[in-house]
Protein backbone atom coordinates (compact mmCIF):
# COMPACT_ATOMS: atom_id res chain seq x y z
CA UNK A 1 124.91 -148.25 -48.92
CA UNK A 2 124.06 -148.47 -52.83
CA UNK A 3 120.66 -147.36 -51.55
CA UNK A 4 121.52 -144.68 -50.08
CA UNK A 5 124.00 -143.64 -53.18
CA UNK A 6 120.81 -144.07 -55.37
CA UNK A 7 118.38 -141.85 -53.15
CA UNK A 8 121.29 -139.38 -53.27
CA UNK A 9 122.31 -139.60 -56.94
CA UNK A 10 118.39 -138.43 -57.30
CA UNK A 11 118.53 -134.88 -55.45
CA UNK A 12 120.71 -133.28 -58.77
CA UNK A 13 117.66 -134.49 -60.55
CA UNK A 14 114.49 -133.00 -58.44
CA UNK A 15 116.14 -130.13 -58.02
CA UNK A 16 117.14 -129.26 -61.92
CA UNK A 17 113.10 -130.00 -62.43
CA UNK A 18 112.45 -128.06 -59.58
CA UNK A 19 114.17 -125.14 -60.91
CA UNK A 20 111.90 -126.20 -64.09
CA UNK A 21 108.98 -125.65 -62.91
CA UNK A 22 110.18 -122.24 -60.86
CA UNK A 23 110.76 -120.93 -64.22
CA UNK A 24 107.65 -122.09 -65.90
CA UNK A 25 105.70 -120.36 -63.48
CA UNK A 26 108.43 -117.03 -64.02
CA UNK A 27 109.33 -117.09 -60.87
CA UNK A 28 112.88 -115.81 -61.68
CA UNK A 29 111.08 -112.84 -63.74
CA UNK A 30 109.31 -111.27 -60.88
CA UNK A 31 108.09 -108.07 -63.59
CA UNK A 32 104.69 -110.29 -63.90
CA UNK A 33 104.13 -110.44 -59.93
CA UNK A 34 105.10 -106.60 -59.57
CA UNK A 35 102.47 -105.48 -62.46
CA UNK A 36 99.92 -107.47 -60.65
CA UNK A 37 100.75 -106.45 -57.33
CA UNK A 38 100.81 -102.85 -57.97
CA UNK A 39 97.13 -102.33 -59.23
CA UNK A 40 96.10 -104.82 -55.65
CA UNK A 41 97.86 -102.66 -53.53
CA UNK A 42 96.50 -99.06 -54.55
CA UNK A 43 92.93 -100.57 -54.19
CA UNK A 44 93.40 -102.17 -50.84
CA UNK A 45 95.11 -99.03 -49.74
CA UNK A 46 92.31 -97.01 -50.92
CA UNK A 47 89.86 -99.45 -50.03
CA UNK A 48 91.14 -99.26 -46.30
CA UNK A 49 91.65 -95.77 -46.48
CA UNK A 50 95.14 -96.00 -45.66
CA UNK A 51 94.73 -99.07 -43.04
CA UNK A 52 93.82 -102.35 -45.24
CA UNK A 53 92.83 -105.28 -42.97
CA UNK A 54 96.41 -107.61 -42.17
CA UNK A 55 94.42 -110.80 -42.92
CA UNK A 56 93.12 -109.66 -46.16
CA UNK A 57 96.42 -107.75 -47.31
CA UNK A 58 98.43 -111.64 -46.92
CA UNK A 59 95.26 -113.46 -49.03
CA UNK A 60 96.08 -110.75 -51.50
CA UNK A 61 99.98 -110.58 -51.89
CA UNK A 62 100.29 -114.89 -51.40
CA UNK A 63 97.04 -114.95 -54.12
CA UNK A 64 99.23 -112.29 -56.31
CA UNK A 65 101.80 -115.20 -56.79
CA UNK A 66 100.01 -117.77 -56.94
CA UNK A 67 97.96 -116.57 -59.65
CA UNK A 68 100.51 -115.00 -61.60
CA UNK A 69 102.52 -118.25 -61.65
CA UNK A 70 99.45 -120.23 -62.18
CA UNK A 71 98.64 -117.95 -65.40
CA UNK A 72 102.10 -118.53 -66.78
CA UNK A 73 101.89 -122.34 -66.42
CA UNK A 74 98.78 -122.47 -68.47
CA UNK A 75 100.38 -119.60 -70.57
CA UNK A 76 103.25 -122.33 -71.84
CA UNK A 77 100.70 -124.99 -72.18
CA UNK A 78 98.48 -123.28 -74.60
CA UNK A 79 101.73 -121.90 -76.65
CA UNK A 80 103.67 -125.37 -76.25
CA UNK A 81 103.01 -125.39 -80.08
CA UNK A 82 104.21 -121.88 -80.77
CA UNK A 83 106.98 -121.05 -78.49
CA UNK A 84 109.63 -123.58 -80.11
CA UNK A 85 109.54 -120.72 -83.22
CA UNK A 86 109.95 -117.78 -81.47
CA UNK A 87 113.45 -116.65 -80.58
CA UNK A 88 112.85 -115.38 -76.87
CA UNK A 89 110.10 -118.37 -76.10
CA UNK A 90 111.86 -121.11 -77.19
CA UNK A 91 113.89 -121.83 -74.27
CA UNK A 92 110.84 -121.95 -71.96
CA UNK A 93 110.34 -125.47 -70.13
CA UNK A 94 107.71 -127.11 -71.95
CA UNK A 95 108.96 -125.35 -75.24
CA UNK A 96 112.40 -126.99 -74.65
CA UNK A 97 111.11 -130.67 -73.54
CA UNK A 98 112.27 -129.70 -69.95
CA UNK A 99 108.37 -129.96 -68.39
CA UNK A 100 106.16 -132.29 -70.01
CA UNK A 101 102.51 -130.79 -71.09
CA UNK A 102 101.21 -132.78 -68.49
CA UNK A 103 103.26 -132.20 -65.52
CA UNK A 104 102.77 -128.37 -66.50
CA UNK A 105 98.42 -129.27 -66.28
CA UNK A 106 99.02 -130.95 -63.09
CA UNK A 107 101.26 -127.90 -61.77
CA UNK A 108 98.37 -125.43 -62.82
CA UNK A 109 95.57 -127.74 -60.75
CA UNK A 110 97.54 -127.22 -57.77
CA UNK A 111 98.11 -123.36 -58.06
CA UNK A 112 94.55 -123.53 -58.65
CA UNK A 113 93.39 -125.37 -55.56
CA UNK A 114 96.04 -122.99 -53.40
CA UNK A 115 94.14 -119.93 -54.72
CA UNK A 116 90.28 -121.98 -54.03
CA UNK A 117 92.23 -122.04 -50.58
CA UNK A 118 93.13 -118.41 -50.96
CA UNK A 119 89.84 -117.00 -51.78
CA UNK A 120 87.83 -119.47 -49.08
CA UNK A 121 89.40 -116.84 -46.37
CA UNK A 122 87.59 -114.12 -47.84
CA UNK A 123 84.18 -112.85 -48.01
CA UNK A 124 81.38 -113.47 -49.89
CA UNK A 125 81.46 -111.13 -52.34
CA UNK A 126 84.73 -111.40 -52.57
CA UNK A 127 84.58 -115.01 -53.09
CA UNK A 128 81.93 -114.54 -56.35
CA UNK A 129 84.02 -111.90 -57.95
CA UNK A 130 87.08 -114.54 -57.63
CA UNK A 131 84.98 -116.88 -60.04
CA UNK A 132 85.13 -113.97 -62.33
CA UNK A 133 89.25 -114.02 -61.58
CA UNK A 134 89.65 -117.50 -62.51
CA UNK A 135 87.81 -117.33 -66.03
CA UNK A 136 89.98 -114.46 -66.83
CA UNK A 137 92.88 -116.54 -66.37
CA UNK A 138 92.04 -119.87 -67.83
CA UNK A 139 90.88 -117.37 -70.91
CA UNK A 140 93.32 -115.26 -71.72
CA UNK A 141 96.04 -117.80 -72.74
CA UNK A 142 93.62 -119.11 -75.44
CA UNK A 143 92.18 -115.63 -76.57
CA UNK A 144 94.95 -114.48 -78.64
CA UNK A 145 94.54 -116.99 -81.33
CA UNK A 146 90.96 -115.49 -82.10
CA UNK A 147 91.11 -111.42 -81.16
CA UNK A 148 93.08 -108.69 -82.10
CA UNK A 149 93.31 -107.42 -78.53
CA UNK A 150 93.80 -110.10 -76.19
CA UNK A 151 95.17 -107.34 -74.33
CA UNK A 152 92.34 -106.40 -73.05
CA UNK A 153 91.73 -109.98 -71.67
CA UNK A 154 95.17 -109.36 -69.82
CA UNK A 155 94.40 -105.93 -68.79
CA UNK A 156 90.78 -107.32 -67.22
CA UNK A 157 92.70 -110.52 -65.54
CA UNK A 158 95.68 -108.07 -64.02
CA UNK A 159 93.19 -105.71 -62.52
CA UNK A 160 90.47 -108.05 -61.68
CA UNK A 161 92.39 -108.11 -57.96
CA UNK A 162 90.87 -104.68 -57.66
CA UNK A 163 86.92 -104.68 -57.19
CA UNK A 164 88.10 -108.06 -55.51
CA UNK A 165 90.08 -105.93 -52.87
CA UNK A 166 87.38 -103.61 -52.33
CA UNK A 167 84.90 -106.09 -51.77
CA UNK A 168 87.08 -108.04 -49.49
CA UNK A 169 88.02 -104.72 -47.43
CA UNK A 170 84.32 -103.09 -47.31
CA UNK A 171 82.18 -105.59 -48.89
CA UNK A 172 81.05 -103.42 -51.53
CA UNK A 173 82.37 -102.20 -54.92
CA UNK A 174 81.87 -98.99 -55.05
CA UNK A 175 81.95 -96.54 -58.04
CA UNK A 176 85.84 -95.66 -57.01
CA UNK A 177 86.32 -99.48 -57.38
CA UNK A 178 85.52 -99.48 -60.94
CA UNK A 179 87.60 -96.70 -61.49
CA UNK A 180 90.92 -97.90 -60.33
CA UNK A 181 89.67 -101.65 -62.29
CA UNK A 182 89.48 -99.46 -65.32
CA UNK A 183 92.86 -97.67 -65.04
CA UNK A 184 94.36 -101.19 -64.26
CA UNK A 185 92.97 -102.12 -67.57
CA UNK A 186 94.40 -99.34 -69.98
CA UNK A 187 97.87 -99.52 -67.91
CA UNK A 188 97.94 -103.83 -68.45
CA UNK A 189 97.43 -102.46 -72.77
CA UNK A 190 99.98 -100.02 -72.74
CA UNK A 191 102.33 -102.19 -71.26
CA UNK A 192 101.34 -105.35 -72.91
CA UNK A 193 101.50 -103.41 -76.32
CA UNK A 194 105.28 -102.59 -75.68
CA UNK A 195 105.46 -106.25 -74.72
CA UNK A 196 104.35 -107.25 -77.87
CA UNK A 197 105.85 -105.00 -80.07
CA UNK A 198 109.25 -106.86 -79.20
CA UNK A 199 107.65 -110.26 -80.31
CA UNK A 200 105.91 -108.49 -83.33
CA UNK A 201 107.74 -109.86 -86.21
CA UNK A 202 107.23 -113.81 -84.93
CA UNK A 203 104.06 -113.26 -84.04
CA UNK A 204 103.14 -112.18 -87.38
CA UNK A 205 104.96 -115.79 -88.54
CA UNK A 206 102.99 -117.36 -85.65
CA UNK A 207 99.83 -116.08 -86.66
CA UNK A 208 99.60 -114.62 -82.98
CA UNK A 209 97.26 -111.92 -82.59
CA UNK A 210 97.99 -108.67 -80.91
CA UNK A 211 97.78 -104.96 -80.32
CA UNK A 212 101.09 -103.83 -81.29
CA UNK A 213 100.05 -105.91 -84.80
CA UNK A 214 96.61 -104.12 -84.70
CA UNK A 215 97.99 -100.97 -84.27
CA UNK A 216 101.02 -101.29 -86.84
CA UNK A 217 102.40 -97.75 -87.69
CA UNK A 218 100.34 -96.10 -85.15
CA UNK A 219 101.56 -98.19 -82.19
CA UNK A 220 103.30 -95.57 -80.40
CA UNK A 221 100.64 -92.45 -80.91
CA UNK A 222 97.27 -94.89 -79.97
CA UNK A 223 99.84 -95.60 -76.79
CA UNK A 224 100.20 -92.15 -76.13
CA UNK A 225 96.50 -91.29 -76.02
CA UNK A 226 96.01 -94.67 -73.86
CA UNK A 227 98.93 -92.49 -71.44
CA UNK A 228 96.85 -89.96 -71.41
CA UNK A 229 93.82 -91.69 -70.76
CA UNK A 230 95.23 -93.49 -68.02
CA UNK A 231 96.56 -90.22 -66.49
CA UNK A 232 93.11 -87.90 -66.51
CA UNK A 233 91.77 -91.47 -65.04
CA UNK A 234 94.47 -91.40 -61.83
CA UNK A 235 93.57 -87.62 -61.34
CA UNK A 236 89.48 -88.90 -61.06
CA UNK A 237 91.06 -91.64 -58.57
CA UNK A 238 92.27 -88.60 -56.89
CA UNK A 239 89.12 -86.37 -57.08
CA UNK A 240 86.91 -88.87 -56.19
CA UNK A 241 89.46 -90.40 -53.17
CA UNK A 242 90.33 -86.80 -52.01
CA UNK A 243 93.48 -87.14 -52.31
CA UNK A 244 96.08 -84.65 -51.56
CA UNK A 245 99.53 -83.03 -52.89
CA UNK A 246 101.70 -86.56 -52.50
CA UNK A 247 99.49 -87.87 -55.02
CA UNK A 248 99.27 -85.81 -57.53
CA UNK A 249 103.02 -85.35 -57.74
CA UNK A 250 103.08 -89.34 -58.16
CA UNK A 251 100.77 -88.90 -60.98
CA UNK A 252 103.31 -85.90 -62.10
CA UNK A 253 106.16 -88.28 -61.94
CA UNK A 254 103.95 -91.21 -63.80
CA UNK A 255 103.30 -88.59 -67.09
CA UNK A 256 106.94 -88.23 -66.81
CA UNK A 257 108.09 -92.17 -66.82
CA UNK A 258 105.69 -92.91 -69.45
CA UNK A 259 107.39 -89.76 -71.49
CA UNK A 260 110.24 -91.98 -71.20
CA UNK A 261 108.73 -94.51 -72.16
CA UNK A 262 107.56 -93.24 -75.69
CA UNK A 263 111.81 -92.19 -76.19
CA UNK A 264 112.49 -95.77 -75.15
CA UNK A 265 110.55 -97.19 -77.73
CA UNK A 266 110.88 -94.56 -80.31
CA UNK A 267 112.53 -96.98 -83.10
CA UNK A 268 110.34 -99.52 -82.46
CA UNK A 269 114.06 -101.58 -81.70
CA UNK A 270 112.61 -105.16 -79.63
CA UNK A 271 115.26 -104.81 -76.81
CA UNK A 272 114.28 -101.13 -76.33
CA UNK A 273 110.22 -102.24 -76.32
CA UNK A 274 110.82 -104.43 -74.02
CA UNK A 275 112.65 -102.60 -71.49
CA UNK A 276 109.67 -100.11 -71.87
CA UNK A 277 107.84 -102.72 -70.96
CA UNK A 278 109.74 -103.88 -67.83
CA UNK A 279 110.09 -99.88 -66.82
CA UNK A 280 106.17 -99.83 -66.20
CA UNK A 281 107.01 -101.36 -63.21
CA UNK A 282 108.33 -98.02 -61.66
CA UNK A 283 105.15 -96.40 -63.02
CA UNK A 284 102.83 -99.22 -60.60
CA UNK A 285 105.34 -98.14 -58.04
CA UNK A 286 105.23 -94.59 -58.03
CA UNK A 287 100.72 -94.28 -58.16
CA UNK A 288 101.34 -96.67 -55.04
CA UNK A 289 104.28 -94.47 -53.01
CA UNK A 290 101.46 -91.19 -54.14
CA UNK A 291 98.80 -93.06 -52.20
CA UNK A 292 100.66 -94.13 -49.39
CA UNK A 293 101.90 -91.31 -48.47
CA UNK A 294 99.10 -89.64 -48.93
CA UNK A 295 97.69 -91.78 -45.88
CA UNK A 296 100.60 -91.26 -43.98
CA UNK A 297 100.41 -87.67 -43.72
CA UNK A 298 96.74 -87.00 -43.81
CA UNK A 299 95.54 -90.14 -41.90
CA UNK A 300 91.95 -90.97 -42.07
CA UNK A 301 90.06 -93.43 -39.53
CA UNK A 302 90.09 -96.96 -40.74
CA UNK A 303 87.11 -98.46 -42.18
């Protein structure tokens, strides 16, 4: 009977470190899955012309998490030393002494043999490009301590999932490929930048590098050229995907969001930066309702 009492007395126990480890891999802050996913699921829509393979489409949203989560663990690990001094870090698990640095290593090898897993159901070229994936991700944690734009690290990690998709769905990356990767890129800067002009002040205590400390003063006008960059670059997704009406209203509606975006931010206030940044989401959302229902009512043959 005691045994049982002490095998029970232990489920309070796995299950607060449990609920550790879901939030050092941000699994109750889904906004880092959904800025992933969106950029993944305009290129395997695109990539399928409207009808991406099942099989590859479940890889893809499973290897979303799993890489997402896996990025965040080795995130926490690499800023164990940092996050302690900065006001909306220092409750994080490893920051806290809730996860050990260890236990958070040993969580990140076995995201990282789920996505090997992952990325042994694809292709071959799909398969080399994921090597590409996985340096992006170890990288990026560590980058920001020695560049001024470890955004673009981010930006190059987040939208890696795209030639990836089209290789997966076609076997090829083709010049359209590129062109969505690229968008993918500037989007993952703009929003990062808002993202780090809420953490601007520590990270200049830090010694953190970023964009939104590159770009002091300037911060919101070099944004609003990277909107506008980002925008001609959705219409050439368009042009060169012959894309119809429902997509260029969603690429309408995304000049529009990012609009409010710039108000949002106007006063540079961290709470109102950082819902900027959590708003992209709708912006990921809206490119990806343009394409789909693009497909839906002018339906092309599958690949």
């Amino acid at each position: 009977m005691k045994k049982g009492q002490a095998g029970g007395s232990n489920i309070p126990g796995f299950l607060n470190q449990l609920s550790n480890y879901v939030q050092l891999m941000r699994l109750d802050k889904p906004i880092g899955v959904w800025l992933l996913l969106w950029p993944t699921l305009w290129a395997l829509w695109l990539a399928g012309k409207g009808h991406p393979d099942g099989g590859i489409f479940f890889v893809f949203m499973l290897g979303v998490v799993v890489m997402r989560s896996a990025g965040c663990v080795l995130n926490d690990f690499a800023d164990r030393k940092i996050d302690p001094y900065v006001e909306r870090t220092r409750t994080r698990p490893i920051a806290s002494g809730a996860v050990a640095p260890m236990e958070a290593l040993t969580l990140f090898v076995a995201l990282a043999l789920v996505a090997i897993g992952l990325a042994a159901m694809l292709n071959r070229p799909a398969q080399l490009l994921a090597f590409i994936a996985a340096a992006l991700t170890v990288l990026y944690p560590f980058i920001k301590r020695f560049v001024s734009i470890p955004q673009l690290v981010l930006g190059a990690a987040f939208g890696w999932a795209v030639p990836m998709a089209f290789a997966a769905q076609t076997g090829q990356t083709p010049q359209l490929a590129w062109l969505v990767f690229g968008t993918a890129l500037v989007w993952a800067v703009i929003y990062d930048t808002f993202y780090a002009m809420a953490d601007r002040e520590d990270d200049l205590k830090v010694g953190v590098k970023s964009t939104a400390i590159l770009f002091g003063d300037a911060d919101l006008f070099v944004i609003s050229g990277l909107q506008i960059l980002m925008l001609v670059a959705l219409i050439f997704i368009g042009n060169m995907a012959e894309m119809g009406a429902w997509y260029y209203a969603s690429v309408l509606i995304t000049g529009i969001l990012m609009a409010y975006h710039q108000w949002l931010a106007r006063n540079r206030q961290p709470v109102n930066c950082f819902n900027a940044f959590l708003h992209n989401h709708y912006i990921g959302m809206t490119v990806f309702i343009g394409i789909v229902l693009h497909y839906t009512f002018n339906p092309a043959l599958p690949v």
